[in-house]
C-alpha atoms as a PDB file:
ATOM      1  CA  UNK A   1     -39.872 -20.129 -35.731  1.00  0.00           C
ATOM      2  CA  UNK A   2     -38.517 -17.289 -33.517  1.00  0.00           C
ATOM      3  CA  UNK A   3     -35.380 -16.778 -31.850  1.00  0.00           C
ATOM      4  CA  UNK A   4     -34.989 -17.823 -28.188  1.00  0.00           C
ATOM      5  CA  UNK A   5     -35.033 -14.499 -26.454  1.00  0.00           C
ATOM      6  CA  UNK A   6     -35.741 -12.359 -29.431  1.00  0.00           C
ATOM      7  CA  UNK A   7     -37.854  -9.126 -28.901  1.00  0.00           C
ATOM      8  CA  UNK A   8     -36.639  -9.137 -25.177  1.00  0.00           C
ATOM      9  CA  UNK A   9     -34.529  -6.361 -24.018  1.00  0.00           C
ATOM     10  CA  UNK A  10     -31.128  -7.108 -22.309  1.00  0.00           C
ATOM     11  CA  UNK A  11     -31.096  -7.697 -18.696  1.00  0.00           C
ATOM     12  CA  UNK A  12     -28.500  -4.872 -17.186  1.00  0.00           C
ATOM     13  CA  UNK A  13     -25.672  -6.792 -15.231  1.00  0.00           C
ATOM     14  CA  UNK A  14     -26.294  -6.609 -11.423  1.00  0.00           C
ATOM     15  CA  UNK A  15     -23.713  -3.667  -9.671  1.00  0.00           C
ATOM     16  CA  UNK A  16     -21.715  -4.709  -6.913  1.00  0.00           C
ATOM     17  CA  UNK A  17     -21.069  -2.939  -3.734  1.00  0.00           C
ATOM     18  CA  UNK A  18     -20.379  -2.187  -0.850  1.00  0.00           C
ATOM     19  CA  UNK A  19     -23.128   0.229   0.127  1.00  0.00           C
ATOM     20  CA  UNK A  20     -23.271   2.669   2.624  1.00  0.00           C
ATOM     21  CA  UNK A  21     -22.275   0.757   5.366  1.00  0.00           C
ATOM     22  CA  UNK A  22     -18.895   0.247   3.879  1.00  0.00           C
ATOM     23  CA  UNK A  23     -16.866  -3.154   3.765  1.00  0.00           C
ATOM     24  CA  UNK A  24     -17.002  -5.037   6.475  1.00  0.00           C
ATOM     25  CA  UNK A  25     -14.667  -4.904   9.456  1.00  0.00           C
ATOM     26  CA  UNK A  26     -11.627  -7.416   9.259  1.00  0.00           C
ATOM     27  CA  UNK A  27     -11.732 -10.071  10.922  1.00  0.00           C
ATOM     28  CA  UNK A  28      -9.978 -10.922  14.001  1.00  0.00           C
ATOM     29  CA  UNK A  29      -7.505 -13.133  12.017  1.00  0.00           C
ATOM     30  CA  UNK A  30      -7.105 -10.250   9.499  1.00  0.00           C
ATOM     31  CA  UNK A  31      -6.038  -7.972  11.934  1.00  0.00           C
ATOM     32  CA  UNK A  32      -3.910 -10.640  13.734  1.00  0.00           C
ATOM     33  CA  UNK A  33      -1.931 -11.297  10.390  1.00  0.00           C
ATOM     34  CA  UNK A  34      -1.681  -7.234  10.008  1.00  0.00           C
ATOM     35  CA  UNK A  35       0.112  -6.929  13.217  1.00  0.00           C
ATOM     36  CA  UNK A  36       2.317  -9.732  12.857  1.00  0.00           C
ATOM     37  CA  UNK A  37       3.268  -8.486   9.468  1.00  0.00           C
ATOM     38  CA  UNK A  38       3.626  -5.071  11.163  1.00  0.00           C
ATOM     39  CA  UNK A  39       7.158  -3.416  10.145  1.00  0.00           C
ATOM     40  CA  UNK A  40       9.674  -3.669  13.049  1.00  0.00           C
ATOM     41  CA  UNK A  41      12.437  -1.383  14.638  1.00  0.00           C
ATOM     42  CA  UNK A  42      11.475   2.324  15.953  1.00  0.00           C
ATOM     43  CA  UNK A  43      11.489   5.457  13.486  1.00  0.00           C
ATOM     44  CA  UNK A  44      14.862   7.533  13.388  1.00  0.00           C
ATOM     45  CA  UNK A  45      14.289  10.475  15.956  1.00  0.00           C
ATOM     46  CA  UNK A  46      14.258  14.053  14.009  1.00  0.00           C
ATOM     47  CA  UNK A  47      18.113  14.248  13.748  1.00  0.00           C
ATOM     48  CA  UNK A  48      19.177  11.289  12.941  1.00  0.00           C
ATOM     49  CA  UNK A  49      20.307  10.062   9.490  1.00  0.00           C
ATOM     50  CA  UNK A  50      17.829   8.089   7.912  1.00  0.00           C
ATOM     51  CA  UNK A  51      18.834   4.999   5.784  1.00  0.00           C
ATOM     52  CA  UNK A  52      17.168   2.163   3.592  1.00  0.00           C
ATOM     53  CA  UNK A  53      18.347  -1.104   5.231  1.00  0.00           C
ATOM     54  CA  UNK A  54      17.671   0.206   8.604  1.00  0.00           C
ATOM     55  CA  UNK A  55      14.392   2.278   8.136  1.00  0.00           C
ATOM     56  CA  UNK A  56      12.624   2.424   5.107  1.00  0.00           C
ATOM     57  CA  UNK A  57      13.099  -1.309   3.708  1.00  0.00           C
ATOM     58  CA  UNK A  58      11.078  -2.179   7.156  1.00  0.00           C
ATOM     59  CA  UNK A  59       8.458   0.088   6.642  1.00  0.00           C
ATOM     60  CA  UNK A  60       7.464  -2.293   3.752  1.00  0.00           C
ATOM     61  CA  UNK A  61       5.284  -5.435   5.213  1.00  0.00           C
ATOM     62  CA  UNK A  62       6.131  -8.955   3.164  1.00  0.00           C
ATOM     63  CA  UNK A  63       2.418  -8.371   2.154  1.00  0.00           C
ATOM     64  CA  UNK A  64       3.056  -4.783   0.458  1.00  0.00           C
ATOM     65  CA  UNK A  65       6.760  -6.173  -1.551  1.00  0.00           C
ATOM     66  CA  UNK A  66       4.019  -9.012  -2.766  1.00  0.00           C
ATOM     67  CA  UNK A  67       1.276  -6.499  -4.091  1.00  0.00           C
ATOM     68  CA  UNK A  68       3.710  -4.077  -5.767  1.00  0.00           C
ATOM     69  CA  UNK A  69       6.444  -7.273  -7.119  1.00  0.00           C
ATOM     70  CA  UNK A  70       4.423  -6.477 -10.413  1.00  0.00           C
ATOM     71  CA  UNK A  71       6.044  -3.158 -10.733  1.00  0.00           C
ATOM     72  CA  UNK A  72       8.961  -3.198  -8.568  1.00  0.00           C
ATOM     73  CA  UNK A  73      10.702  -4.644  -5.241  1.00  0.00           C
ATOM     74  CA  UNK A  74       9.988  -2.535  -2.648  1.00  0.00           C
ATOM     75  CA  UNK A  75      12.589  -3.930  -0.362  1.00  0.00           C
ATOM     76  CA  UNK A  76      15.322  -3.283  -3.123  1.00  0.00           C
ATOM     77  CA  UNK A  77      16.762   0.077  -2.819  1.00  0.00           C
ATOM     78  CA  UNK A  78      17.597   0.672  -6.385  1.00  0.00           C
ATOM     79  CA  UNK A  79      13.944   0.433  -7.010  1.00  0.00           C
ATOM     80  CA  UNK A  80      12.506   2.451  -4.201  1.00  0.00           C
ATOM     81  CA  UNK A  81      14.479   5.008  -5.119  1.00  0.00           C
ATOM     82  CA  UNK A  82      13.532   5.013  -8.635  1.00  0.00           C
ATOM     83  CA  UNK A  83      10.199   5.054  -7.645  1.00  0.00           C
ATOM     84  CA  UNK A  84      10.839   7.431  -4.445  1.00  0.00           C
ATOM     85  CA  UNK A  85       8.306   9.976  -6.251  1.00  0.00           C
ATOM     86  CA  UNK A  86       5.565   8.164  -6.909  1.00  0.00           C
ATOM     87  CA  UNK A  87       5.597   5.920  -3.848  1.00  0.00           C
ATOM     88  CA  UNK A  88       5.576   9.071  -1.882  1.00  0.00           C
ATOM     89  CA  UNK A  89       2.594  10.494  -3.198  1.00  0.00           C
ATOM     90  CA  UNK A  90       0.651   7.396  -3.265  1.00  0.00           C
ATOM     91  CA  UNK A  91       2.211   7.403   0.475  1.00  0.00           C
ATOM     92  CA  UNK A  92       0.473  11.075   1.078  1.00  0.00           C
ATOM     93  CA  UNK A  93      -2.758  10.476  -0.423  1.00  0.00           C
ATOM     94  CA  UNK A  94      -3.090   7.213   1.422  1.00  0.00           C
ATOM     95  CA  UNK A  95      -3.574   5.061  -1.854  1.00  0.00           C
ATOM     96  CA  UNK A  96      -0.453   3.309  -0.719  1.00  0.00           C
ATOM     97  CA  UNK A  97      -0.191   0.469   1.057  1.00  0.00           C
ATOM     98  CA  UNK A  98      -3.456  -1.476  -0.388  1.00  0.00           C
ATOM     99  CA  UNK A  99      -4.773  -2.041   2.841  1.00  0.00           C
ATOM    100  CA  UNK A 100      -4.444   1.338   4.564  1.00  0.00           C
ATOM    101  CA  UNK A 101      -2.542   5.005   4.926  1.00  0.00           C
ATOM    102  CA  UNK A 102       0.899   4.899   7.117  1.00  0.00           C
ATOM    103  CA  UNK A 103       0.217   6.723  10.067  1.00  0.00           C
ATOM    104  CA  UNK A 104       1.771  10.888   9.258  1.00  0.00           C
ATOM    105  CA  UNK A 105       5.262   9.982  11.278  1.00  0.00           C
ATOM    106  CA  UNK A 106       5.998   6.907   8.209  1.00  0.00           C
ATOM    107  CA  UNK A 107       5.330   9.232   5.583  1.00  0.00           C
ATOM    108  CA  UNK A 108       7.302  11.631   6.876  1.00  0.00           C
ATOM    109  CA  UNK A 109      10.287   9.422   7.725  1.00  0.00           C
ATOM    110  CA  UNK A 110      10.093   7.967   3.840  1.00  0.00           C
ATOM    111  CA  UNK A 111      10.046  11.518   2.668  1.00  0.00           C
ATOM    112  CA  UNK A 112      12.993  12.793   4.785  1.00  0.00           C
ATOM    113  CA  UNK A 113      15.244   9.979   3.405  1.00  0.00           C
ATOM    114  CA  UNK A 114      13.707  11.064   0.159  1.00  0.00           C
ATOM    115  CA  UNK A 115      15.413  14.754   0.847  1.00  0.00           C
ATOM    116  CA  UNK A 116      18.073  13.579   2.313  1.00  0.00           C
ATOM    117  CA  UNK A 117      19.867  11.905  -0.264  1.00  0.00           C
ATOM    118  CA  UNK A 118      18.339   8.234  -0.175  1.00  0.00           C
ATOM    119  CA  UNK A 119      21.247   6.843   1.743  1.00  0.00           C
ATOM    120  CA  UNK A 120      21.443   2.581   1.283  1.00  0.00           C
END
């Protein structure tokens, strides 16, 4: 007697994607969680010192301390600036946060405090 499914080749697992239209848009709600989850308080202005507690640690949405709490804290400052390197290039390239770049004038706030000594 024969072997169910002998002599039949394998049927290739189906490939997921999004095709070319992309993902789909978010959602109203999405986008209403995103801006409530926004970070708060207005960037330092060009000359002015740039510290964790008061400007980076809200950069950080609840939402992106979650999806990184795996690796580190981001709203601990020990750990951000252990990870100051990486977290700014992930910043630049726009793999970081999940969900989207930081618009130029974030990045460039995280990397002055970055240069600037990493004040607390």
């Amino acid at each position: 007697m024969a072997q169910p499914g002998a002599g039949r080749e394998p049927v290739p697992a189906p490939r997921w994607g999004w095709g070319p239209g992309g993902p789909p848009a978010s959602a109203p709600a999405d986008q209403a969680a995103d801006q409530a989850d926004a970070p708060a308080g207005p960037l330092p202005g060009p000359g002015q010192q740039v510290s964790f507690a008061a400007h980076i640690k809200p950069l950080f949405r609840e939402r992106d301390r979650h999806s990184m709490s795996f690796a580190f804290d981001l709203w601990s400052a020990d750990d951000v600036r252990g990870h100051a390197a990486d977290i700014l290039k992930r910043l630049q390239d726009g793999s970081m946060p999940c969900n989207g770049a930081w618009p130029a004038a974030r990045i460039e706030v995280f990397q002055r405090w970055t240069e600037t000594g990493m004040q607390p």
